[in-house]
Protein backbone atom coordinates (compact mmCIF):
# COMPACT_ATOMS: atom_id res chain seq x y z
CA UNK A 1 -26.90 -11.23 4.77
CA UNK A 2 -27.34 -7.52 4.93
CA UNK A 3 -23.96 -7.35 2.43
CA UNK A 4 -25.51 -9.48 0.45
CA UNK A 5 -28.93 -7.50 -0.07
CA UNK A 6 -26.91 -4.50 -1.13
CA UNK A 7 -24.96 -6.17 -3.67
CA UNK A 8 -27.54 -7.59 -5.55
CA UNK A 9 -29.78 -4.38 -5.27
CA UNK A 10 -26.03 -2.38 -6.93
CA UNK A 11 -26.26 -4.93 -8.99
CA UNK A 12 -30.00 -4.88 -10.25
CA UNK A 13 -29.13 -1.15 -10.53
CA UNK A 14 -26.56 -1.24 -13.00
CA UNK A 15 -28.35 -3.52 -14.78
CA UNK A 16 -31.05 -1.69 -15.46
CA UNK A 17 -28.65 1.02 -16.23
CA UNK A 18 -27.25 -0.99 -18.70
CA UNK A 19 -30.46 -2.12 -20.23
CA UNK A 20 -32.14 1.49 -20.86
CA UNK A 21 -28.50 3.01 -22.01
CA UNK A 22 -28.90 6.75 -21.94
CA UNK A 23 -32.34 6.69 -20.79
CA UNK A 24 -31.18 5.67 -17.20
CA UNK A 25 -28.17 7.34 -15.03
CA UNK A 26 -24.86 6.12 -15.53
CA UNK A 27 -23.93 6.13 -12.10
CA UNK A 28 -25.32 7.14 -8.36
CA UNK A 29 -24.95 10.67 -8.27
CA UNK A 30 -28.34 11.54 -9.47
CA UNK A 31 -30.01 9.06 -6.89
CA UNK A 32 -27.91 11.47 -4.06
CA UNK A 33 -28.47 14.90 -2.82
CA UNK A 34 -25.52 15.72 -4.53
CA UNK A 35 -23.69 19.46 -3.73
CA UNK A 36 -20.34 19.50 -6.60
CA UNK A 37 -19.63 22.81 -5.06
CA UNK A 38 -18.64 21.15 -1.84
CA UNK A 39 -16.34 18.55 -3.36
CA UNK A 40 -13.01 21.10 -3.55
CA UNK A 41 -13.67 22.67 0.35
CA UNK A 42 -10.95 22.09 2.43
CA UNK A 43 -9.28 19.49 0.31
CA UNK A 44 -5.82 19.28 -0.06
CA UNK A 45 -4.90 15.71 -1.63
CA UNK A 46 -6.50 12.90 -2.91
CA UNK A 47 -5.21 9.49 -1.74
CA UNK A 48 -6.70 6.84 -4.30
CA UNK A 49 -5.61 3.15 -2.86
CA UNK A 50 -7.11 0.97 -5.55
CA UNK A 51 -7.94 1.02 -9.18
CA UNK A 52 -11.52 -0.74 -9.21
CA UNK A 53 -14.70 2.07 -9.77
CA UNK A 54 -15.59 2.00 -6.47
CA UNK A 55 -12.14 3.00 -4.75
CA UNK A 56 -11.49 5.03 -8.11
CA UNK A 57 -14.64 6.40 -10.05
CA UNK A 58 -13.97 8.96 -13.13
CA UNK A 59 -17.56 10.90 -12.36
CA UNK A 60 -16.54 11.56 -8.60
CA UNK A 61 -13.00 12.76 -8.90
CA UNK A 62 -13.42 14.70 -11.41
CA UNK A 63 -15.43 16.97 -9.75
CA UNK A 64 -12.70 17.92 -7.88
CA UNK A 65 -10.24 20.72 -8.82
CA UNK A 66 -7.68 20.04 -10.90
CA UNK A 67 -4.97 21.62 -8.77
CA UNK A 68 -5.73 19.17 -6.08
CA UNK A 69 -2.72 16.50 -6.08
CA UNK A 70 -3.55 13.03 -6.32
CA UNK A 71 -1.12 9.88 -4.96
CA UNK A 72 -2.29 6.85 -6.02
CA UNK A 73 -1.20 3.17 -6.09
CA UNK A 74 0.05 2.32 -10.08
CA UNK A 75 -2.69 1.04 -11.72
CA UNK A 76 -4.82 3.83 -10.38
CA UNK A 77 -2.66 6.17 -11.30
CA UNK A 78 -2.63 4.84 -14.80
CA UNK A 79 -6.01 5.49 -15.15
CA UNK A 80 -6.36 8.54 -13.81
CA UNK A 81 -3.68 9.78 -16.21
CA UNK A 82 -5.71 8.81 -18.91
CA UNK A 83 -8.31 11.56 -18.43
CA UNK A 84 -6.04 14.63 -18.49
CA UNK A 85 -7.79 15.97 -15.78
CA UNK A 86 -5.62 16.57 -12.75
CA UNK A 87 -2.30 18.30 -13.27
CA UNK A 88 -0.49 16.33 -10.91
CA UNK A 89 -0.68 12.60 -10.17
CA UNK A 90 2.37 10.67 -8.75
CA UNK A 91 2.38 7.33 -7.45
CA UNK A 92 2.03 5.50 -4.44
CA UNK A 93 5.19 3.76 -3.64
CA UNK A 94 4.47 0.12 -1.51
CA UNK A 95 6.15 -0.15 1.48
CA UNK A 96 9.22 -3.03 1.36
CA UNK A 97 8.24 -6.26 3.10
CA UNK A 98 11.58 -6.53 4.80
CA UNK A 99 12.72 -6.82 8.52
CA UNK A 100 14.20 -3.36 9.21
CA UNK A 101 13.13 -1.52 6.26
CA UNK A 102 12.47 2.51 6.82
CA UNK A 103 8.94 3.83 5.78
CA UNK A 104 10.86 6.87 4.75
CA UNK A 105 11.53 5.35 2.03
CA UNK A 106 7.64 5.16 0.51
CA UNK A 107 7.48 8.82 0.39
CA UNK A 108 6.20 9.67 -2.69
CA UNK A 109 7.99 13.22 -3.15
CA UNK A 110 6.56 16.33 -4.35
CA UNK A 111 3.93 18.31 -3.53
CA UNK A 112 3.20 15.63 -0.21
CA UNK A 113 6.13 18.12 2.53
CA UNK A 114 8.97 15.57 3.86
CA UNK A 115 6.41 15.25 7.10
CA UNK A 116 3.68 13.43 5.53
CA UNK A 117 3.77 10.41 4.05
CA UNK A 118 1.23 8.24 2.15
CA UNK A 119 2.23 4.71 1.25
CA UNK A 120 0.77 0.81 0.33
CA UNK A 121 1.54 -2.12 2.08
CA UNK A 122 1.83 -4.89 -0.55
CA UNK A 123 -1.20 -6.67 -1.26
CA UNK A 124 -1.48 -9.98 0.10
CA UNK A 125 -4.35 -10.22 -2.86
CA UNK A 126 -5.79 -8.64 -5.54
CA UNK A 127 -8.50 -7.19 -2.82
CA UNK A 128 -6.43 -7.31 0.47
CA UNK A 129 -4.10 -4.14 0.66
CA UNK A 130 -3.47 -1.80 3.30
CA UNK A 131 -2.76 1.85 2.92
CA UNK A 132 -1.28 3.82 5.92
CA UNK A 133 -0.77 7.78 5.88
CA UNK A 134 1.91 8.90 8.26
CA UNK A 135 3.05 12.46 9.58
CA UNK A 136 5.65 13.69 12.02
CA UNK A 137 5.50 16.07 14.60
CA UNK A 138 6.86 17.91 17.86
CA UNK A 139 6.82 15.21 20.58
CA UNK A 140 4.53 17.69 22.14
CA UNK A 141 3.01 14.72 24.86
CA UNK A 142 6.64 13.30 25.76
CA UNK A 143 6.26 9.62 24.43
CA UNK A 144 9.68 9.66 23.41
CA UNK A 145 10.97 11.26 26.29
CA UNK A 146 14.73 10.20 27.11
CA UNK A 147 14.64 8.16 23.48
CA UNK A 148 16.54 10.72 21.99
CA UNK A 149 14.21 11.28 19.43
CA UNK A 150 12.11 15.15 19.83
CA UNK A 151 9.87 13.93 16.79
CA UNK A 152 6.78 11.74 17.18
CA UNK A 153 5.41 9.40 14.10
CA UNK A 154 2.22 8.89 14.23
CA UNK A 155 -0.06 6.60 11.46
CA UNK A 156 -3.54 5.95 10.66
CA UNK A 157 -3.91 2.31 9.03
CA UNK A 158 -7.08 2.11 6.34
CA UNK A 159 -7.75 -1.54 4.87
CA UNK A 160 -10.91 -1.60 3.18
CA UNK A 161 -10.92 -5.85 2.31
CA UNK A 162 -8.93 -6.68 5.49
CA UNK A 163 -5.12 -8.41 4.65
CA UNK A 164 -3.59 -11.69 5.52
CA UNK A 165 -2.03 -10.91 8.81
CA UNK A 166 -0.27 -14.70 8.10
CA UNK A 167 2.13 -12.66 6.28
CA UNK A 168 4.71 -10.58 8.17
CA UNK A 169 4.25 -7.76 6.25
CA UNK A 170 2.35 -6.00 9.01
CA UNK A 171 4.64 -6.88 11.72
CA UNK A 172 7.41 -5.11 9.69
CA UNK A 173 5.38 -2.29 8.67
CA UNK A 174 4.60 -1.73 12.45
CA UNK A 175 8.25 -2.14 13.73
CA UNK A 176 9.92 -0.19 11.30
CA UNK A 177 12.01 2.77 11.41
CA UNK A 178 11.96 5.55 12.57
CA UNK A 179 9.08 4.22 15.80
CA UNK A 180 6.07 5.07 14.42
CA UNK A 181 2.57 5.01 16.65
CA UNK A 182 -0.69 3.47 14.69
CA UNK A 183 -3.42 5.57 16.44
CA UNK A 184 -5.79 4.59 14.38
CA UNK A 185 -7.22 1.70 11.93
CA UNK A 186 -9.98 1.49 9.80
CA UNK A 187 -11.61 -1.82 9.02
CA UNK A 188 -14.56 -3.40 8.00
CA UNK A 189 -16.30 -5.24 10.92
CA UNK A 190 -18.94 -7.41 9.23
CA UNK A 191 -17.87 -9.52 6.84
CA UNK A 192 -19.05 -8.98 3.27
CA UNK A 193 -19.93 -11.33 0.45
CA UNK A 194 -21.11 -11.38 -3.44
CA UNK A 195 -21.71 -14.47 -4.99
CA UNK A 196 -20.59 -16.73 -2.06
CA UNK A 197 -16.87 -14.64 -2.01
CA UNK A 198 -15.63 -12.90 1.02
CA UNK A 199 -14.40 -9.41 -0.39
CA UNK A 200 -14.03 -7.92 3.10
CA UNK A 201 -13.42 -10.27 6.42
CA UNK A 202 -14.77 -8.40 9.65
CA UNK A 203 -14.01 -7.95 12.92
CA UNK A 204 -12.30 -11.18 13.51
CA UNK A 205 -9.34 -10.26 10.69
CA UNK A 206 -9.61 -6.62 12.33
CA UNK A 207 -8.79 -7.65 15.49
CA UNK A 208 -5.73 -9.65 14.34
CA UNK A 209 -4.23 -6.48 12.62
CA UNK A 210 -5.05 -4.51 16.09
CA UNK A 211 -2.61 -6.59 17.91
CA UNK A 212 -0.04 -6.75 14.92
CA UNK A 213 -0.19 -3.09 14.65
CA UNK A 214 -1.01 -2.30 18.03
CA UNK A 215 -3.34 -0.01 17.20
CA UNK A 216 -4.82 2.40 19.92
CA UNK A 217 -7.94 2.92 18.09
């Protein structure tokens, strides 16, 4: 219910927005204590997983510099072209939903180095998508000692409307190669409604991606 409540107030808010036109702010920032000279500190790239405003709103990125590189998935990317603001914006490449694939392959090229990687996991709907962000490293804590491998993969799994863990996409993603390690996962835990829809399952569909992914936090 608590979902619910904020919807309709967002909505009742944009409403109004709509129905005063220029009288009324366009969008949130002037409701916030909002600091633009902040956005740029310590930022290096923005990772834009969805084209819908609230994954991918004009008035909040562009307050960031336009140096900063931005990966995002195609349709986000198409937009974000369209305001000739940043001076670099590549895509997001999905991830293949095949037994045995390599997530080297989703590397999106320059500027991301060869040791990070940012990549989608195909949608199992328009709302249900999975991005994960991968680096490599010195073994440094001897996981994958006598392996032969001296390089750890490590990967921190962020799915904002949960994803159809039916599908084996997941499964694939987490035994892929090179052995990666999902140390983290971000996921909603209540789940969300608007207008009688589920746009974000909770814990129960979070849970079920845990053990898919085994996921250590």
């Amino acid at each position: 219910m608590a979902s619910i409540s904020r919807a309709e107030t967002l909505r009742t808010f944009f409403a109004k927005s709509e129905a005063a036109g220029s009288k009324a702010p366009q969008t949130l920032r002037p409701l916030m204590n909002y600091d633009a000279s902040a956005a740029n500190a310590g930022v290096d790239a923005l990772f834009i997983c969805m084209s819908v405003k609230d994954h991918c709103d004009r008035d909040s990125l562009v307050t960031f510099a336009p140096s900063i590189p931005v990966v995002a998935d195609p349709a986000a990317k198409h937009a974000i072209d369209g305001w000739h603001h940043f001076d670099r914006v590549v895509e997001m490449r999905a991830f293949s939903d095949e037994t045995g694939s390599s997530w080297r392959n989703t590397h999106p090229g320059y500027p991301l180095p060869s040791w990070l990687t940012v990549m989608r996991l195909p949608p199992a709907s328009h709302l249900q998508h999975c991005i994960a962000t991968l680096w490599s490293h010195k073994d440094d804590d001897g996981e994958n000692e006598g392996k032969g491998d001296a390089t750890q993969h490590d990967a921190i799994v962020y799915s904002p409307h949960g994803y159809d863990t039916a599908k084996p996409t997941l499964s694939n993603f987490a035994n892929s190669t090179p052995r990666l390690r999902v140390l983290g996962m971000l996921h909603a835990l209540k789940d969300s409604y608007a207008m009688g829809i589920n746009l974000a399952p909770g814990v129960d569909n979070g849970l079920a991606m845990q053990r898919l992914l085994d996921a250590r936090h």
